[in-house]
Protein backbone atom coordinates (compact mmCIF):
# COMPACT_ATOMS: atom_id res chain seq x y z
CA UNK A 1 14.82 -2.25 9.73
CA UNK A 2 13.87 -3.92 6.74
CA UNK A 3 15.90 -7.03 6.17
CA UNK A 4 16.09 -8.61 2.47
CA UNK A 5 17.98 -11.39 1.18
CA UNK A 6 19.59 -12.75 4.89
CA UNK A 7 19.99 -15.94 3.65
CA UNK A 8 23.88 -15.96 2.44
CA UNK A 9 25.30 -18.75 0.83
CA UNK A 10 28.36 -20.50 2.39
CA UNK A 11 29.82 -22.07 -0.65
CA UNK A 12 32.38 -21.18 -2.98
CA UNK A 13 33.50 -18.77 -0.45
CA UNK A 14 37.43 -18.25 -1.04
CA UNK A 15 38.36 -18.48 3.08
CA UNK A 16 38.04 -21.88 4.53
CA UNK A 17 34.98 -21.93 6.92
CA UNK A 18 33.65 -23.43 9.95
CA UNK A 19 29.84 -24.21 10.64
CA UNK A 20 27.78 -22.49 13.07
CA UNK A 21 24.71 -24.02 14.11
CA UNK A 22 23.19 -20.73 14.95
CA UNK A 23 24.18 -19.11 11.74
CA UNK A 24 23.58 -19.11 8.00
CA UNK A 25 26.33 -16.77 7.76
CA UNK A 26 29.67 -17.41 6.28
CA UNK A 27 32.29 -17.87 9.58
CA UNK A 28 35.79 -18.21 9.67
CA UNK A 29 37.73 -19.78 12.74
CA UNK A 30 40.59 -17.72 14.90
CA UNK A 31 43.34 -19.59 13.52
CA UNK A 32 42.07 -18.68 9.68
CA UNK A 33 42.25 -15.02 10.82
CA UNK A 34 45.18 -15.02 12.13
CA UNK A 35 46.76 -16.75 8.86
CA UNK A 36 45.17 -13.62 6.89
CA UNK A 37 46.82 -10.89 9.72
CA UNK A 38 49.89 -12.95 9.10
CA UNK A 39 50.04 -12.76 5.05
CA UNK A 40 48.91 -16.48 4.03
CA UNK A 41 45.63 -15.25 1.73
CA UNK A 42 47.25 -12.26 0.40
CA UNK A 43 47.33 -14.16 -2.77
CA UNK A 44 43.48 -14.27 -2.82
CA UNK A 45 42.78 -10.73 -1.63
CA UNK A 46 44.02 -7.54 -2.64
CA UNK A 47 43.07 -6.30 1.69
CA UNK A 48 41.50 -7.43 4.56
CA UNK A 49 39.64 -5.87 6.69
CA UNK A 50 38.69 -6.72 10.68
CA UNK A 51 35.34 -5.01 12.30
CA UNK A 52 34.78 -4.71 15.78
CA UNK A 53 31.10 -4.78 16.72
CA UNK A 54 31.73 -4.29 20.71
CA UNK A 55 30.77 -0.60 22.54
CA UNK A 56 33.56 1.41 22.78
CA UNK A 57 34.99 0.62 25.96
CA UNK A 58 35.63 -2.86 24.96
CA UNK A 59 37.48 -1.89 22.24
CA UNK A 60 39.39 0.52 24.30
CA UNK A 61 39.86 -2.35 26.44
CA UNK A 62 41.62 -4.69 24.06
CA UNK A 63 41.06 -5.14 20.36
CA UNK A 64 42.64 -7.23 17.14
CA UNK A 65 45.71 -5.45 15.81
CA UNK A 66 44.21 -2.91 12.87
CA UNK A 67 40.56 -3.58 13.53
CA UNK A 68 38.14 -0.69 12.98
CA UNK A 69 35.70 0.28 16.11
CA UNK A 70 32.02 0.41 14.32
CA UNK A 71 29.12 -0.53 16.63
CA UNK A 72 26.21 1.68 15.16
CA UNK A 73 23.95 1.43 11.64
CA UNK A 74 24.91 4.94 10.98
CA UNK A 75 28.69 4.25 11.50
CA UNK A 76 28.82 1.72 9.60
CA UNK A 77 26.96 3.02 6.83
CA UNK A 78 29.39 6.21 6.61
CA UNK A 79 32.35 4.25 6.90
CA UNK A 80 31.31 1.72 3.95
CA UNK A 81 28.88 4.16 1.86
CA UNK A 82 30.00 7.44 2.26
CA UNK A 83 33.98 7.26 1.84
CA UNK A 84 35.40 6.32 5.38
CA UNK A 85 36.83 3.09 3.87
CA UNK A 86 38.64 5.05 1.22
CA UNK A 87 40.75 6.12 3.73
CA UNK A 88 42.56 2.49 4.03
CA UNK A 89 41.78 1.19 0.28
CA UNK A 90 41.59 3.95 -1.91
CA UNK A 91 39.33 2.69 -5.39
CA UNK A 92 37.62 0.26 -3.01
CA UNK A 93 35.28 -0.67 -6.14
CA UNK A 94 37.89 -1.96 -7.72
CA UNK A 95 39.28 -4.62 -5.23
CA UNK A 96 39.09 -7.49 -3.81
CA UNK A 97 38.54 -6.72 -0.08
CA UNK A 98 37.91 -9.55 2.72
CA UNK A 99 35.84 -8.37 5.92
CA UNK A 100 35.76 -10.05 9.25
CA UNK A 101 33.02 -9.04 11.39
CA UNK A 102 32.96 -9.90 15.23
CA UNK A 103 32.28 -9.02 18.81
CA UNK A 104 32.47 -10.37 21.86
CA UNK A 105 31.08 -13.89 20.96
CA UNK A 106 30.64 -13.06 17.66
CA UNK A 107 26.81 -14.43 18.59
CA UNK A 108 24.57 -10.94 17.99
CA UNK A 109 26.44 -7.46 17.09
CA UNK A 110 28.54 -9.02 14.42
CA UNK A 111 25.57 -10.74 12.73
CA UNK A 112 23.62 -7.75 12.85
CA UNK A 113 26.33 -5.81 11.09
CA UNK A 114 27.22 -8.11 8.46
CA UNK A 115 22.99 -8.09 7.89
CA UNK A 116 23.09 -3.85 7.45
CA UNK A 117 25.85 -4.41 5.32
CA UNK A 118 24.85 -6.94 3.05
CA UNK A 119 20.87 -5.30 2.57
CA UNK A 120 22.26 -2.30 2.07
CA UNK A 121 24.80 -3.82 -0.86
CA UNK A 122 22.19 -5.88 -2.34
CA UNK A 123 19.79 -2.39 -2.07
CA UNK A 124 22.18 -0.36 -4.03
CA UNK A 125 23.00 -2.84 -6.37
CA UNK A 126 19.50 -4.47 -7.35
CA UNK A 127 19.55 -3.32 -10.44
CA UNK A 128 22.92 -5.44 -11.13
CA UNK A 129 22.11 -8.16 -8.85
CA UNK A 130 24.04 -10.74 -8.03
CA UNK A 131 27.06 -7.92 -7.98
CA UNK A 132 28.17 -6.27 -4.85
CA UNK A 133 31.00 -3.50 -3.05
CA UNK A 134 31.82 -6.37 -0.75
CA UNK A 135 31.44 -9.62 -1.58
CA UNK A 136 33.61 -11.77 0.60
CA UNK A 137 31.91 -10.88 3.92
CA UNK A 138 33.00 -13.24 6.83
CA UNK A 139 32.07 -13.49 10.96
CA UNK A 140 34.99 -14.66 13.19
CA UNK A 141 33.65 -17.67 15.28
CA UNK A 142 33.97 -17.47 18.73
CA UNK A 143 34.30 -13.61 18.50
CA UNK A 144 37.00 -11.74 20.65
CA UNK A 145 36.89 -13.81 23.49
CA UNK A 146 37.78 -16.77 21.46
CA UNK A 147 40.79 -15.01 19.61
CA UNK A 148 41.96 -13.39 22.21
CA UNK A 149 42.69 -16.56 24.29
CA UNK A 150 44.40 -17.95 21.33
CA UNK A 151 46.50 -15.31 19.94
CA UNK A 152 46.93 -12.73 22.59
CA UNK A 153 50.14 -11.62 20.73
CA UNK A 154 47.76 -10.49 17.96
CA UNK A 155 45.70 -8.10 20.37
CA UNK A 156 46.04 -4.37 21.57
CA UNK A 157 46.67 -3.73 24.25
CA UNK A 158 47.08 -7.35 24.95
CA UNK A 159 43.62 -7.37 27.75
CA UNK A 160 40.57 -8.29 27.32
CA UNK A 161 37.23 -6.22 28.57
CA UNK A 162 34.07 -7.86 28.88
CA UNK A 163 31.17 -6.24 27.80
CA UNK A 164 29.59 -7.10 31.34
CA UNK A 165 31.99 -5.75 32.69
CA UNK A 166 31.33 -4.02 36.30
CA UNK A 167 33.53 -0.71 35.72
CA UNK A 168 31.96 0.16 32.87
CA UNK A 169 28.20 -0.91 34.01
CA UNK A 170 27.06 2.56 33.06
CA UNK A 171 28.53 2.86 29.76
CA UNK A 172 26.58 -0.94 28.88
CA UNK A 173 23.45 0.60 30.07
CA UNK A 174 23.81 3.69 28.14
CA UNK A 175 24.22 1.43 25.18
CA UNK A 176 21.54 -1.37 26.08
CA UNK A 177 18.94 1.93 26.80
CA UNK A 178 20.10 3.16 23.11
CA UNK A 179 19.81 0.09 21.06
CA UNK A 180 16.13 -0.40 23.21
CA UNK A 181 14.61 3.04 22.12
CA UNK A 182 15.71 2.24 18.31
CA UNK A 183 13.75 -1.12 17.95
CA UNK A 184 10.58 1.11 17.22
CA UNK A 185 12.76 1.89 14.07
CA UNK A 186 13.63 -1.55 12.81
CA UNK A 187 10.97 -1.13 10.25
CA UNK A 188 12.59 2.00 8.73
CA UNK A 189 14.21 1.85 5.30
CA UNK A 190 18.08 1.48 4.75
CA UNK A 191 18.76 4.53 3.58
CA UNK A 192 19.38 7.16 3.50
CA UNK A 193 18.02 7.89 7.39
CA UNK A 194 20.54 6.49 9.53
CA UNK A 195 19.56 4.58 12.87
CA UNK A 196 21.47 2.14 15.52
CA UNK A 197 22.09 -1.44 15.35
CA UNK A 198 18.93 -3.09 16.97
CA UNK A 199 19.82 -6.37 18.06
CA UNK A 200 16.84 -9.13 19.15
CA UNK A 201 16.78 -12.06 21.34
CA UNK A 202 20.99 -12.05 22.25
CA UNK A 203 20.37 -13.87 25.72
CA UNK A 204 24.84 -13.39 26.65
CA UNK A 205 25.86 -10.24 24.70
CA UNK A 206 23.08 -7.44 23.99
């Protein structure tokens, strides 16, 4: 996959962010998302909205309260680009919409997703640049292991399933085998041919 402008500035940002040594990206702590769930930046934003990054059993297996399950390029490419997110905000163009990307540890699937987002919003807009759909793009530090121990009343159902783990050891290698057979198709362009999140070097969380 092609990857243009991945260097995203974390200032003036309207959310009050933490840094991440690892990251360039813009990243919010647990506690700042759980202020949004809870109403305190409603003032700022006319919607929030909370992306979970993690294969589908792990969402099944415990998963922030409203959070949308989108772990593929071509999902999340429908569901931004092609009307799915009308569905929760109709006139989407016209507001002011916070998104919260994460995964397990928030350290490789939710990076990669805020990256196919982004390129593909700077792609389509180029010609207006610096405008964009979705401007106030965030990832959730610690991912859903660190929220989860903090605010289990803000989970559900209130568990937590590792991605590693053992019951569902075929499903992860199902998905580690898919995301390993599109890397040949990094290089591809954005659009319109969809493909699957590739994710590189993620030594904890494929």
């Amino acid at each position: 996959m092609e990857e243009l402008h991945l260097r995203e500035s974390v200032t003036n940002t309207l959310l009050p962010t933490v840094e991440r040594h690892c990251s360039n990206l813009p990243c919010i702590s647990c506690s700042t998302l759980a202020e949004i769930i809870q109403g305190k930046y409603k003032h700022l934003f006319s919607g929030f909205l909370v992306v979970d990054c993690r294969f589908p059993y792990e969402y099944s297996g415990g998963h922030i309260k409203g959070s949308v399950s989108l772990h593929t390029t071509d999902g999340l490419d429908k569901f931004f680009f092609h009307g799915g997110i009308n569905d929760l905000f109709p006139c989407v163009q016209e507001q002011n919409i916070a998104v919260i990307f994460h995964c397990e540890f928030s350290s490789q699937r939710a990076p990669s997703a805020f990256h196919v987002i982004r390129n593909k919003d700077r792609t389509l807009n180029m010609e207006q640049y610096p405008r964009l759909l979705f401007p106030h793009m965030y990832i959730l530090d610690g991912g859903y292991n660190s929220f989860y121990t903090q605010y289990k009343a803000l989970c559900s159902p209130t568990s937590y399933t590792p991605m590693r783990d053992p019951r569902y050891s075929s499903e992860m290698k199902a998905a580690l085998s898919l995301i390993h057979s599109q890397r040949r198709t990094s290089n591809r362009p954005l659009a319109p041919t969809p493909i699957k999140l590739v994710f590189v070097n993620e030594p904890t969380e494929p």
